[in-house]
PDB file of N, CA and C in Angstrom:
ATOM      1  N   UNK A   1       0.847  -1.180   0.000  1.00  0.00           N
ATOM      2  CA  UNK A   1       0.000   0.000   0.000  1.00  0.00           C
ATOM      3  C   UNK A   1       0.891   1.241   0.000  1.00  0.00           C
ATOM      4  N   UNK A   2       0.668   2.309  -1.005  1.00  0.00           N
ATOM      5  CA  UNK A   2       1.362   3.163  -1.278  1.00  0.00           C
ATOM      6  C   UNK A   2       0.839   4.139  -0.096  1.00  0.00           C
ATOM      7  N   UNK A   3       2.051   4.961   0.383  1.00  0.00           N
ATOM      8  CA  UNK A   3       1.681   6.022   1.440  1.00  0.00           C
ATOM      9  C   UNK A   3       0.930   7.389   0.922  1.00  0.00           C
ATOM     10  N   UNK A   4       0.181   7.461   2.098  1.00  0.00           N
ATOM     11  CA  UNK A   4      -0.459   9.030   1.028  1.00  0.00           C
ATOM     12  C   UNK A   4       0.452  10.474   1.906  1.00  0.00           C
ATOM     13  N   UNK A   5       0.271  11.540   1.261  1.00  0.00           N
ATOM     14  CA  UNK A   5       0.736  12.796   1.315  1.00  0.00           C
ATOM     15  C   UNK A   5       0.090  13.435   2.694  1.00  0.00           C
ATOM     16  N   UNK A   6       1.077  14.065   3.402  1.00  0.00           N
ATOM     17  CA  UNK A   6       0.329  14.681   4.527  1.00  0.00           C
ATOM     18  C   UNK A   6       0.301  16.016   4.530  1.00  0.00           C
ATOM     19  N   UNK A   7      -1.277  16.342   4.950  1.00  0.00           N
ATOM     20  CA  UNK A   7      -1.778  17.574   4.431  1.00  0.00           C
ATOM     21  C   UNK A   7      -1.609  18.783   5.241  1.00  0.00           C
ATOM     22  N   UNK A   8      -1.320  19.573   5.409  1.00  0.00           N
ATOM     23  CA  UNK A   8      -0.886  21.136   6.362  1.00  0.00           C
ATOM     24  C   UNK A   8      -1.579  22.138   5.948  1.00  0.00           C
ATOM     25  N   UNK A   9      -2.226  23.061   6.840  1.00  0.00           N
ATOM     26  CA  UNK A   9      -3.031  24.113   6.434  1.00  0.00           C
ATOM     27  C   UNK A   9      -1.894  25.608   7.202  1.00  0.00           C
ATOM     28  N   UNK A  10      -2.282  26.241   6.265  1.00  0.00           N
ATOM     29  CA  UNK A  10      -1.563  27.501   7.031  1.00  0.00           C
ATOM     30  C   UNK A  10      -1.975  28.901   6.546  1.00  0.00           C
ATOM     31  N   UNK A  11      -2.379  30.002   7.621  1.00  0.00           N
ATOM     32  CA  UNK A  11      -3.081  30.855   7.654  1.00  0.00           C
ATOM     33  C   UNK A  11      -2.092  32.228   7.643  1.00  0.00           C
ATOM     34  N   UNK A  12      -2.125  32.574   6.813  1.00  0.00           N
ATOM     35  CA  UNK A  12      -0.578  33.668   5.781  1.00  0.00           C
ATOM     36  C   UNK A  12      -1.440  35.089   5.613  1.00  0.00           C
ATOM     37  N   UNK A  13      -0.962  36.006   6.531  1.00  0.00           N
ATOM     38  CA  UNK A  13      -1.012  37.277   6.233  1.00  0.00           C
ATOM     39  C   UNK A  13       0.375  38.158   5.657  1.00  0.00           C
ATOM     40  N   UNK A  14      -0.085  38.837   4.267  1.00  0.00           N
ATOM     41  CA  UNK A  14       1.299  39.193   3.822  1.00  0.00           C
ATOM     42  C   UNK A  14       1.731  40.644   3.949  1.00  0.00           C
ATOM     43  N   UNK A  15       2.057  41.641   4.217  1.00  0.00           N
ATOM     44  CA  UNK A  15       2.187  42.824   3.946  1.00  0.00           C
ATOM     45  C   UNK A  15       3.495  42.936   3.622  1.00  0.00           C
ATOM     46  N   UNK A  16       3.302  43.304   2.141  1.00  0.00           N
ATOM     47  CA  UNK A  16       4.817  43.436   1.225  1.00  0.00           C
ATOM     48  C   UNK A  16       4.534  44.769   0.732  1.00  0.00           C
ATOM     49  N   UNK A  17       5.403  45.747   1.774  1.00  0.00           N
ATOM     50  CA  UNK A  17       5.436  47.320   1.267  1.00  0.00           C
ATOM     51  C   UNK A  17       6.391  47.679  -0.433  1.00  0.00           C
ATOM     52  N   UNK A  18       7.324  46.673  -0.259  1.00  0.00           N
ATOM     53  CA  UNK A  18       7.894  47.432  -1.493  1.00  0.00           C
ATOM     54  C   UNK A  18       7.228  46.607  -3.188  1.00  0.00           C
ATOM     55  N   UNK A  19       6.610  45.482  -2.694  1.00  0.00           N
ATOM     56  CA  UNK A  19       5.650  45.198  -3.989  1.00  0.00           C
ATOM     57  C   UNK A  19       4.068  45.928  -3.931  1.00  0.00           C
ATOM     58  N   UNK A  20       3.996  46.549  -2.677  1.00  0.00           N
ATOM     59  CA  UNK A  20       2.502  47.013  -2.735  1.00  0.00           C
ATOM     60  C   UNK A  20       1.375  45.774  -3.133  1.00  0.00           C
ATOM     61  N   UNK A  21       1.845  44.678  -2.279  1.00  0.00           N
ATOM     62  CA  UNK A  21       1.228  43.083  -1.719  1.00  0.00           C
ATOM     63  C   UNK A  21       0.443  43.098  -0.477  1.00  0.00           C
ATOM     64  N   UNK A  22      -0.932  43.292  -0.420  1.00  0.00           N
ATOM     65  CA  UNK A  22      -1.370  42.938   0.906  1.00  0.00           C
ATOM     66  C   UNK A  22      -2.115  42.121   0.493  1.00  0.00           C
ATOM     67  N   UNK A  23      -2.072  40.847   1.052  1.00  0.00           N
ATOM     68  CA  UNK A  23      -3.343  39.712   1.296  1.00  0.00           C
ATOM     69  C   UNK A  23      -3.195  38.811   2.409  1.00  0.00           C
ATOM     70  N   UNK A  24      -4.466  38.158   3.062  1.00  0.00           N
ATOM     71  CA  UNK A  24      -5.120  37.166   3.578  1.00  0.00           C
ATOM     72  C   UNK A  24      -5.055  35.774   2.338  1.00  0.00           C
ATOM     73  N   UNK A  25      -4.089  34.817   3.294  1.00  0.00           N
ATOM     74  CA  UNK A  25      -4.581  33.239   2.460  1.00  0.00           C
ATOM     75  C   UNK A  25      -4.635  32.276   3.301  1.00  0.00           C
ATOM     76  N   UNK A  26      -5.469  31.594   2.753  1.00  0.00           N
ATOM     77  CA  UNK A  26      -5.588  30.348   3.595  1.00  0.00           C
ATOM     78  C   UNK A  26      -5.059  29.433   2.636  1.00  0.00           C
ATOM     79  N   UNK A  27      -3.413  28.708   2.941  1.00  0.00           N
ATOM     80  CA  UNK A  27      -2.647  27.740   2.105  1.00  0.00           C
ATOM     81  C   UNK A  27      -3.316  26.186   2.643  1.00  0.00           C
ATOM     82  N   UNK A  28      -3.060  25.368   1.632  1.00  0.00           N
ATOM     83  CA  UNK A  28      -3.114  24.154   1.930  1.00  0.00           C
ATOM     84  C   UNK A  28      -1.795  23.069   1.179  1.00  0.00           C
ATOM     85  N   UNK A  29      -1.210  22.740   1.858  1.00  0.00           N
ATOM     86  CA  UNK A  29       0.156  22.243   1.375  1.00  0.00           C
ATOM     87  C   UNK A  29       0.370  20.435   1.312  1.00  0.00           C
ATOM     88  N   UNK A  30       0.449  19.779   0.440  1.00  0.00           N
ATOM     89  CA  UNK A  30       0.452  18.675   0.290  1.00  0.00           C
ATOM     90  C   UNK A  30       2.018  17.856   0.681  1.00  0.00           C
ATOM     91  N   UNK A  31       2.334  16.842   1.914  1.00  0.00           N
ATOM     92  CA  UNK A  31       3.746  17.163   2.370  1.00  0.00           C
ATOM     93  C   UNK A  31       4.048  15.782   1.358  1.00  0.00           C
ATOM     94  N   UNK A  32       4.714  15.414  -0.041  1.00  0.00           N
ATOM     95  CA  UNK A  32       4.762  14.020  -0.152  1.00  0.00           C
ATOM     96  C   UNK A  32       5.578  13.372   1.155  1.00  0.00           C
ATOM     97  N   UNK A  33       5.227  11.859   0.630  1.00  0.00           N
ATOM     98  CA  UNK A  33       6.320  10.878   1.761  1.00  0.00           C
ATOM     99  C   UNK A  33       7.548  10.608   1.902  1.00  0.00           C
ATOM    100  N   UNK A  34       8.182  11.302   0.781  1.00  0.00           N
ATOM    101  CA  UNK A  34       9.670  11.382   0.638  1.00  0.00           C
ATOM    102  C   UNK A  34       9.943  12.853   0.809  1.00  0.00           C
ATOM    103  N   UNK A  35       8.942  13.960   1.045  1.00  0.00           N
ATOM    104  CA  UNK A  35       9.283  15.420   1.076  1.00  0.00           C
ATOM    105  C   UNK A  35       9.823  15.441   2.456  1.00  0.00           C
ATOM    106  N   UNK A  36      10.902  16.141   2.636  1.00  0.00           N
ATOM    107  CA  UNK A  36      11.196  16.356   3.829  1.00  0.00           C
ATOM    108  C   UNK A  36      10.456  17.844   4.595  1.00  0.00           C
ATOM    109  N   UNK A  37      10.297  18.177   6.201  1.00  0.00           N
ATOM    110  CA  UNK A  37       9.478  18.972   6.592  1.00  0.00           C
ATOM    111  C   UNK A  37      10.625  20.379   6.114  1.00  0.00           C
ATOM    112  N   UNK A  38      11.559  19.869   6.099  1.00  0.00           N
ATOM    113  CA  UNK A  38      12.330  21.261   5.877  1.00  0.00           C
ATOM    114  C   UNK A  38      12.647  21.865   4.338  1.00  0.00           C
ATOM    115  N   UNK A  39      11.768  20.909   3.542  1.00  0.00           N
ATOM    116  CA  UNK A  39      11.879  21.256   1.966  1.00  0.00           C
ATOM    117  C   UNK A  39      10.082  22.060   2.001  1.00  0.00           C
ATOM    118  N   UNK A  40       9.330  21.586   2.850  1.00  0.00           N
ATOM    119  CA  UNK A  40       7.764  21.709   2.260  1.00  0.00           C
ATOM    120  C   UNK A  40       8.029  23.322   3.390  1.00  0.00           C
ATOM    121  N   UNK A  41       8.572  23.071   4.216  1.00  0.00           N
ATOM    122  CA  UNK A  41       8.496  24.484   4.995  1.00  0.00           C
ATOM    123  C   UNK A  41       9.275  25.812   3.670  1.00  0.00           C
ATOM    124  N   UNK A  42      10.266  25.731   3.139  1.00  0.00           N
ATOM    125  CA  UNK A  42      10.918  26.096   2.158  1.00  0.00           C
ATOM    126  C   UNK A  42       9.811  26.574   0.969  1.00  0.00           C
ATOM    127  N   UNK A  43       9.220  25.457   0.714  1.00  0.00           N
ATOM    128  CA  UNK A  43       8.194  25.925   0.075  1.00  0.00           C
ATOM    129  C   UNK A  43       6.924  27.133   0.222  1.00  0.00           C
ATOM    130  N   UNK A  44       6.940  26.510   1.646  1.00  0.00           N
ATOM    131  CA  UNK A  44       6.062  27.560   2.289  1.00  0.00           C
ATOM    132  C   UNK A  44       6.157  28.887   2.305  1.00  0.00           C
ATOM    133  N   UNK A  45       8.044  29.280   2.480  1.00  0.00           N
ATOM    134  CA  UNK A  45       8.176  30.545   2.359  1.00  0.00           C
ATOM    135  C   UNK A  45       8.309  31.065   0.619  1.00  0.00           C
ATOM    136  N   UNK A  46       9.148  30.538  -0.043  1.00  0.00           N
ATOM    137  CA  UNK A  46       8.948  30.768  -1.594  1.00  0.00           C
ATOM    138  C   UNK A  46       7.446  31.295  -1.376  1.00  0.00           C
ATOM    139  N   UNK A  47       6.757  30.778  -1.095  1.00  0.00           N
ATOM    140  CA  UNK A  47       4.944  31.477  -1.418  1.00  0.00           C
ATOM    141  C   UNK A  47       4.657  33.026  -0.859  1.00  0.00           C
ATOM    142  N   UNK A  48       5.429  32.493   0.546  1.00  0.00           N
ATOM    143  CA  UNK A  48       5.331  33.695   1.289  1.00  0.00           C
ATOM    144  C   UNK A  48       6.169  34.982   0.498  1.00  0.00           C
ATOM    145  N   UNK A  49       7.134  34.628   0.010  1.00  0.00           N
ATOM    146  CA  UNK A  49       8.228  35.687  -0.363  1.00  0.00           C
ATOM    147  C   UNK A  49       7.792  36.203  -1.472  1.00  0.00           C
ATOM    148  N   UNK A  50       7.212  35.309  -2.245  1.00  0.00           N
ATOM    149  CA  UNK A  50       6.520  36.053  -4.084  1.00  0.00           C
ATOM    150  C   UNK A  50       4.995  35.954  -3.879  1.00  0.00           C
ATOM    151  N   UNK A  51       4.548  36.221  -2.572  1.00  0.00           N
ATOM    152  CA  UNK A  51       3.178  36.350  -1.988  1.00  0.00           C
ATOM    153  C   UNK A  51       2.136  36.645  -3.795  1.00  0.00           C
ATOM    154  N   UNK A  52       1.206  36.164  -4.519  1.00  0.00           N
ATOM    155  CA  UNK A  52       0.292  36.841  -5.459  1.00  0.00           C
ATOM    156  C   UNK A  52      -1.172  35.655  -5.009  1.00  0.00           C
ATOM    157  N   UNK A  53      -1.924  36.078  -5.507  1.00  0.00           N
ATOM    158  CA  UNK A  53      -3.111  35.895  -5.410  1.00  0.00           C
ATOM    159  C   UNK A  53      -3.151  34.135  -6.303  1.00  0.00           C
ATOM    160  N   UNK A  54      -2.652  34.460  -7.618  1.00  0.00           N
ATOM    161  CA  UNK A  54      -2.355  33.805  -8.636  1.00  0.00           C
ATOM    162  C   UNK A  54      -1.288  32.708  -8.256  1.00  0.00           C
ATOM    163  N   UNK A  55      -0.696  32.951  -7.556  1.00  0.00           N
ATOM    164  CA  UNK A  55       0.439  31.838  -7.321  1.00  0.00           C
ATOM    165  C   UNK A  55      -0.143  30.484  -6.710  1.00  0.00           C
ATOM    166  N   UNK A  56       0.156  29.587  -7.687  1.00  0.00           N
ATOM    167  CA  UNK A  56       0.180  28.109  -7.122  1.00  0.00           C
ATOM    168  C   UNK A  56       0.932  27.234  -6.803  1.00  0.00           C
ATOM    169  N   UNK A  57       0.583  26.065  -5.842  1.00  0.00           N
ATOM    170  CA  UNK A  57       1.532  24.885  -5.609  1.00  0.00           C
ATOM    171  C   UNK A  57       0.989  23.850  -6.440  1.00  0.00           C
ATOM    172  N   UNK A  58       2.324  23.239  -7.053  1.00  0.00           N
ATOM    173  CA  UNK A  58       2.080  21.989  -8.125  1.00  0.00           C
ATOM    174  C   UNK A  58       2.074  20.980  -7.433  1.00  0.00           C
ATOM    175  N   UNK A  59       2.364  19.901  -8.655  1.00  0.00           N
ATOM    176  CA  UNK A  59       2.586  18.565  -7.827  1.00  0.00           C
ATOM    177  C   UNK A  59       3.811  18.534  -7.323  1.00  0.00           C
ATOM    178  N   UNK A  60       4.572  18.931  -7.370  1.00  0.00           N
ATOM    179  CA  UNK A  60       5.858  19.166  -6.954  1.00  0.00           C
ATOM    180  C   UNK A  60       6.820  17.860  -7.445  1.00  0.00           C
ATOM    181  N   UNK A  61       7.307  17.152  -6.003  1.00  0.00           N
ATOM    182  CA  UNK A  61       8.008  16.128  -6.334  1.00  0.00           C
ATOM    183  C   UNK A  61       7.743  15.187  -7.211  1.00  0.00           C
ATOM    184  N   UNK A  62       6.164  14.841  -7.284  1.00  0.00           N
ATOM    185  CA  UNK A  62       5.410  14.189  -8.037  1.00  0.00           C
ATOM    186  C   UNK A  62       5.569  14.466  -9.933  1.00  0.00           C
ATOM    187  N   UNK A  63       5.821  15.108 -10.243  1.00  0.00           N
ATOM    188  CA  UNK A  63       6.015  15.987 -11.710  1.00  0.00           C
ATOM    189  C   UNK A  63       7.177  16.182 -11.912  1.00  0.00           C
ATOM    190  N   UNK A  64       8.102  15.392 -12.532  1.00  0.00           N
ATOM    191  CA  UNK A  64       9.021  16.151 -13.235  1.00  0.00           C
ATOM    192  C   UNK A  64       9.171  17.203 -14.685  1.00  0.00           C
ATOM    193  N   UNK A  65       8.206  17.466 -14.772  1.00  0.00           N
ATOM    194  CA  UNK A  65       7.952  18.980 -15.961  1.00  0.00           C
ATOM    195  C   UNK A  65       7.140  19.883 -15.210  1.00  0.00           C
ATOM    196  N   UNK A  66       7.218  19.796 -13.547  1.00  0.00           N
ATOM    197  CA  UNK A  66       6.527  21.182 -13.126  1.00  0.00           C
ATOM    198  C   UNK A  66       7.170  21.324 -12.128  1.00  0.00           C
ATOM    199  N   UNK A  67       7.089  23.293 -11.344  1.00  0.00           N
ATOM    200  CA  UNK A  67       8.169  23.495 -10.379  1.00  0.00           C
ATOM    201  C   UNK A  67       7.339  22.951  -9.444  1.00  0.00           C
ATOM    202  N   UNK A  68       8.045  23.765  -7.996  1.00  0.00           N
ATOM    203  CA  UNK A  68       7.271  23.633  -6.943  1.00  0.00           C
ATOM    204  C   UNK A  68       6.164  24.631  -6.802  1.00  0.00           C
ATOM    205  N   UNK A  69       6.229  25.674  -7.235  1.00  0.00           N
ATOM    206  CA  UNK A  69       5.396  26.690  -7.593  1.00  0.00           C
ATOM    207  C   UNK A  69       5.130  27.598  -8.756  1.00  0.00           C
ATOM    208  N   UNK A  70       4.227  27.976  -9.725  1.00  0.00           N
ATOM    209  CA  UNK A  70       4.474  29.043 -10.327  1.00  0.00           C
ATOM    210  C   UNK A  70       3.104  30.096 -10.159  1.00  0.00           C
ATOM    211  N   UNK A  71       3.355  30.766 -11.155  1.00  0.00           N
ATOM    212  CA  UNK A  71       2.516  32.018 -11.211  1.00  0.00           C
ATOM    213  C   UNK A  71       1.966  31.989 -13.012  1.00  0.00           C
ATOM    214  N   UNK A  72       0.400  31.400 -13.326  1.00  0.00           N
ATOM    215  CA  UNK A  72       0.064  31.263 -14.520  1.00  0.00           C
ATOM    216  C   UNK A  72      -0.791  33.220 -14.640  1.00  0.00           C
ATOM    217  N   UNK A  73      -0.411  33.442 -15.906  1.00  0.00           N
ATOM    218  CA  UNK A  73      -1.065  34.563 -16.160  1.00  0.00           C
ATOM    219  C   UNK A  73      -2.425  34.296 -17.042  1.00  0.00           C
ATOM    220  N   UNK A  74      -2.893  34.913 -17.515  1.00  0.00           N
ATOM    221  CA  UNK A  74      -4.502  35.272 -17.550  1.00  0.00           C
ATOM    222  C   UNK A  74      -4.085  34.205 -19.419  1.00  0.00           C
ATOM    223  N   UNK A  75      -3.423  34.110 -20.073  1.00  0.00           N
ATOM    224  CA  UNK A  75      -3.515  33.344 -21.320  1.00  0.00           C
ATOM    225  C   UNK A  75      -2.776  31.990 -21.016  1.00  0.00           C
ATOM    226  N   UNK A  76      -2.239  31.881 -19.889  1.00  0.00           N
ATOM    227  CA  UNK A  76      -1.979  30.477 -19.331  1.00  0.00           C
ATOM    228  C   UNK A  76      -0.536  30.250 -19.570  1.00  0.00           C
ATOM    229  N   UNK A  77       0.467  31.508 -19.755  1.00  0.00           N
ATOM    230  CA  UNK A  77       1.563  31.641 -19.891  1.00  0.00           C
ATOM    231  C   UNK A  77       2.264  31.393 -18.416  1.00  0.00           C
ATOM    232  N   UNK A  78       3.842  30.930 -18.289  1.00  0.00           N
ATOM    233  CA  UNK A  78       3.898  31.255 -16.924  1.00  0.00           C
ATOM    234  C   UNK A  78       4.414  32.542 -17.140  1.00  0.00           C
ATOM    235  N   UNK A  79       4.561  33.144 -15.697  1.00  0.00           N
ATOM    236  CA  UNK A  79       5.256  34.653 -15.168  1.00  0.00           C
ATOM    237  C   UNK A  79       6.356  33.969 -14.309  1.00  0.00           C
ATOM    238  N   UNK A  80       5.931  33.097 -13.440  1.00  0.00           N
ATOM    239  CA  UNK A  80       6.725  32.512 -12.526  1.00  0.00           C
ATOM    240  C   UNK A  80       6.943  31.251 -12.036  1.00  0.00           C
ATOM    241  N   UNK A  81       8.531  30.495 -12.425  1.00  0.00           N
ATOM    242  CA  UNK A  81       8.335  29.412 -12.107  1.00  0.00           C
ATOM    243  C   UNK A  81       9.729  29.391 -10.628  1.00  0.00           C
ATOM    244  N   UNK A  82       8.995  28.742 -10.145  1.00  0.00           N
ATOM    245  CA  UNK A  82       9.916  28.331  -8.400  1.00  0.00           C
ATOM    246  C   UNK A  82      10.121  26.931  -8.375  1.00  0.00           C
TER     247      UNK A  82
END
């Protein structure tokens, strides 16, 4: 039986004065079973640090043709890959 992913919620207020970034998120972070807590925490901040509305978490380890995060724009281009 394959192990499943353990799930983390985390409640992220951002105030980024020099991007003119304020938001409220409620993250939900998928930890795989080979992710270590100090790679998914890592992750956590990457989100925190390029804080957007738009920014998502992929499959991560799971995908090798996707980051751990990017940022898709409105024609489905990326802006940002992490």
């Amino acid at each position: 039986m394959a192990l499943k992913a353990t799930i983390y919620k985390a409640a992220v207020n951002v105030a980024d004065l020099d991007r003119n970034q304020f938001l409220d998120a409620n993250l939900t972070l998928a930890q795989h079973p080979s992710e270590t807590q100090e790679r998914m925490m890592l992750r956590l901040l990457a989100w925190i640090k390029y804080a957007d509305e738009r920014l998502q978490f992929t499959r991560g380890l799971s995908s090798d043709d996707e980051p751990e995060l990017w940022l898709l724009n409105d024609h489905l281009g990326v802006d940002l890959w992490i």
